[in-house]
N, C-alpha and C. Protein backbone atom coordinates (compact mmCIF):
# COMPACT_ATOMS: atom_id res chain seq x y z
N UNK A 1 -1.80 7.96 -10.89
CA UNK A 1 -2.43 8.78 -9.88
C UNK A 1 -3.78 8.19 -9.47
N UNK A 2 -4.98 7.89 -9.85
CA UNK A 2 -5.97 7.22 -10.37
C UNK A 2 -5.59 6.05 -9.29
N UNK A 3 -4.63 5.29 -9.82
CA UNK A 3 -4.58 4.15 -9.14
C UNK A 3 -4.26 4.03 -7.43
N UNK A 4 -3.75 4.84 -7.13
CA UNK A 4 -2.76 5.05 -6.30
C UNK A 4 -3.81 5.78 -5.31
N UNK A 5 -4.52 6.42 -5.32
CA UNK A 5 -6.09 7.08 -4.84
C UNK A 5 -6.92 6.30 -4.46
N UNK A 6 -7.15 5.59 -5.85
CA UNK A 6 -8.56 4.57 -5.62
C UNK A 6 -8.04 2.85 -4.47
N UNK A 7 -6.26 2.98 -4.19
CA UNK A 7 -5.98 1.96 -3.46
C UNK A 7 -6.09 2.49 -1.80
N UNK A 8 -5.91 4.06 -2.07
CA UNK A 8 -5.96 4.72 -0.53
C UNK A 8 -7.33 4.29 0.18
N UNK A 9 -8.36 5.16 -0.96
CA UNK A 9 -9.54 5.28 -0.86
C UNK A 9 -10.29 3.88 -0.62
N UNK A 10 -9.66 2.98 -1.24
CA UNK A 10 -10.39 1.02 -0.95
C UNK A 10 -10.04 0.54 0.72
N UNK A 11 -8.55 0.97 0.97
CA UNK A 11 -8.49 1.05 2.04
C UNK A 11 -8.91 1.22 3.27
N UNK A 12 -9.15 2.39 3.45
CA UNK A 12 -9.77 3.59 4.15
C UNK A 12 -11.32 2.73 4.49
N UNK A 13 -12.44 2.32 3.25
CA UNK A 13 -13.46 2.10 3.39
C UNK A 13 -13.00 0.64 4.03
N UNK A 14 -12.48 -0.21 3.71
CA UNK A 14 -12.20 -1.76 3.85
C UNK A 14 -12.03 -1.40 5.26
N UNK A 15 -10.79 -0.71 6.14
CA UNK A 15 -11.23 -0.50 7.15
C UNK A 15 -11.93 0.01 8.21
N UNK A 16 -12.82 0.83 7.46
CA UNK A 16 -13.96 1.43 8.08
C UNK A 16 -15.60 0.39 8.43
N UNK A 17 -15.58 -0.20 7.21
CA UNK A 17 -16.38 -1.66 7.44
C UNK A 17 -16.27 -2.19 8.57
N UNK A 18 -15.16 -2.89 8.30
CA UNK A 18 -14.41 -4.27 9.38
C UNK A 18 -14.60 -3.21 10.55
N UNK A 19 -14.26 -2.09 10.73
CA UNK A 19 -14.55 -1.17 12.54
C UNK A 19 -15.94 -1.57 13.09
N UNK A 20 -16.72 -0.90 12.09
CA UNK A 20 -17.87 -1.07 12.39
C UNK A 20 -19.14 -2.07 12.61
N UNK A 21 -18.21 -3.59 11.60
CA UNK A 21 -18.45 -4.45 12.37
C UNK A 21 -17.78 -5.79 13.74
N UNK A 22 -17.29 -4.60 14.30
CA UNK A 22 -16.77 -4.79 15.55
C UNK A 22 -15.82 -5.78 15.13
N UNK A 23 -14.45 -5.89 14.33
CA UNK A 23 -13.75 -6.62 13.93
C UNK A 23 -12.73 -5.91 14.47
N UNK A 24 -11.64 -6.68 14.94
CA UNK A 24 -10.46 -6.57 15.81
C UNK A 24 -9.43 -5.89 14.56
N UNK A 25 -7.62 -5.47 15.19
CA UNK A 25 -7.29 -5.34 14.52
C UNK A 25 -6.60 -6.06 13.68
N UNK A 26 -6.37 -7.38 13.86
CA UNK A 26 -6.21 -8.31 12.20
C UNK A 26 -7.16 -8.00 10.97
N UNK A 27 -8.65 -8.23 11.59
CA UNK A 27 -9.91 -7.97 10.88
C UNK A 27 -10.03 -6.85 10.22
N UNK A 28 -9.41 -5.61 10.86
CA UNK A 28 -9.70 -4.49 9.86
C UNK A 28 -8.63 -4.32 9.34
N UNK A 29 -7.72 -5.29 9.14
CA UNK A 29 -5.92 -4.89 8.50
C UNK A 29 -6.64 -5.73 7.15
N UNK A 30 -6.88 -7.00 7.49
CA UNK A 30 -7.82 -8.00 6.17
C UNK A 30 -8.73 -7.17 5.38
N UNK A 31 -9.70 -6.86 5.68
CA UNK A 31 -10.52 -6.06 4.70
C UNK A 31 -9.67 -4.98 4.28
N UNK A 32 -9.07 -3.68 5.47
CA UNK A 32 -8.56 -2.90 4.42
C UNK A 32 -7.58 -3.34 3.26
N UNK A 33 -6.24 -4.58 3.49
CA UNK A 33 -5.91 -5.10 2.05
C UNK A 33 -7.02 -5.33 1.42
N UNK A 34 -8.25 -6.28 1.63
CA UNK A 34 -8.68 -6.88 0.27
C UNK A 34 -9.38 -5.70 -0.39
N UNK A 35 -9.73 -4.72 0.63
CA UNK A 35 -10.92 -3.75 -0.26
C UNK A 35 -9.64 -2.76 -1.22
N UNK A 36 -8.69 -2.79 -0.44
CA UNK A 36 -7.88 -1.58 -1.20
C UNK A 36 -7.13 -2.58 -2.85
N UNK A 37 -6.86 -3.78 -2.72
CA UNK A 37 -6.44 -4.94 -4.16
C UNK A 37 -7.82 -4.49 -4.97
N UNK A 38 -9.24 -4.90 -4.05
CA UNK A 38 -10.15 -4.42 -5.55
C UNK A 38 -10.51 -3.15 -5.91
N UNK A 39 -10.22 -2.56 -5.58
CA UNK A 39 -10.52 -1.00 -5.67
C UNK A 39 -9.38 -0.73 -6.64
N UNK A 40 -7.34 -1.18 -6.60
CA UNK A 40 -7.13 -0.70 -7.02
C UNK A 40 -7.26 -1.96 -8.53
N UNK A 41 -7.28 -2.52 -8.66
CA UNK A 41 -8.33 -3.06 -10.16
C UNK A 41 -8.61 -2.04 -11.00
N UNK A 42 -9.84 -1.41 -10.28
CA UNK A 42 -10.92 -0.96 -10.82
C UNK A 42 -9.97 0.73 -11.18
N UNK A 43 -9.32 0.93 -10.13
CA UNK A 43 -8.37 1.95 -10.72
C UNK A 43 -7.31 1.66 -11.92
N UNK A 44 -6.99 0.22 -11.72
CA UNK A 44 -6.28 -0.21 -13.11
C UNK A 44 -7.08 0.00 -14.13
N UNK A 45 -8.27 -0.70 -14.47
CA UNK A 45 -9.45 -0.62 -15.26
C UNK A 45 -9.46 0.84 -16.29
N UNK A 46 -9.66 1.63 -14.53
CA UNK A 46 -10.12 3.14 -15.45
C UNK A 46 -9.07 3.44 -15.75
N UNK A 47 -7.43 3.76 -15.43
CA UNK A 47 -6.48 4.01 -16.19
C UNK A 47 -6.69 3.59 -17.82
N UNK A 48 -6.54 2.23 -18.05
CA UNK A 48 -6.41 2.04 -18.74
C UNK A 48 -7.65 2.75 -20.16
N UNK A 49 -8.55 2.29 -19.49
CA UNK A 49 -10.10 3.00 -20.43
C UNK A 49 -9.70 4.50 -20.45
N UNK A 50 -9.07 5.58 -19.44
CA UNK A 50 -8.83 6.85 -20.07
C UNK A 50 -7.70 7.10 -20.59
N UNK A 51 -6.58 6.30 -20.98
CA UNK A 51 -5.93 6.68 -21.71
C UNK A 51 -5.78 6.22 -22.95
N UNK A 52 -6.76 5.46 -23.32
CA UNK A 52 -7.41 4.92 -24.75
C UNK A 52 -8.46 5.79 -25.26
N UNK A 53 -8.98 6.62 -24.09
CA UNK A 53 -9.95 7.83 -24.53
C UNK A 53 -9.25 8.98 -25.17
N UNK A 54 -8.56 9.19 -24.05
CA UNK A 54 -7.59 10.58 -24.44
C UNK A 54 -6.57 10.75 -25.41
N UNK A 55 -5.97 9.09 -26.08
CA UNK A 55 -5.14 8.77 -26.75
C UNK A 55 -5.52 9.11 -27.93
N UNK A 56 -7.04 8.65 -28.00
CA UNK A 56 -7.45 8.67 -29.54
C UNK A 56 -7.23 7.23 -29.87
N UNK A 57 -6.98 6.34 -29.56
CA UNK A 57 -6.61 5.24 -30.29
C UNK A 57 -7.63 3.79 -30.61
């Protein structure tokens, strides 16, 4: 879930950037992939760190 959010959410901003700096639509298709790959990382990341929390392990 986590992950799957934080790839919407990378998205969303990646192409909100690239809009605003007057980047066409290839330009804001590019950032929204790359921002939404690192975003969902970082959603991999925290998956992983909370279910080693919650696990107990």
């Amino acid at each position: 879930m986590i992950i799957i959010v934080s790839g919407i959410v990378g998205a969303l901003i990646g192409g909100r950037t690239a809009h605003k700096r007057g980047g066409n639509r290839k330009d804001i298709a590019q950032y929204a992939v790359g921002y939404a790959m690192a975003f969902l990382i970082v959603g991999m990341v925290l998956t992983a760190i909370l279910d080693r929390v919650l696990s107990g392990a």
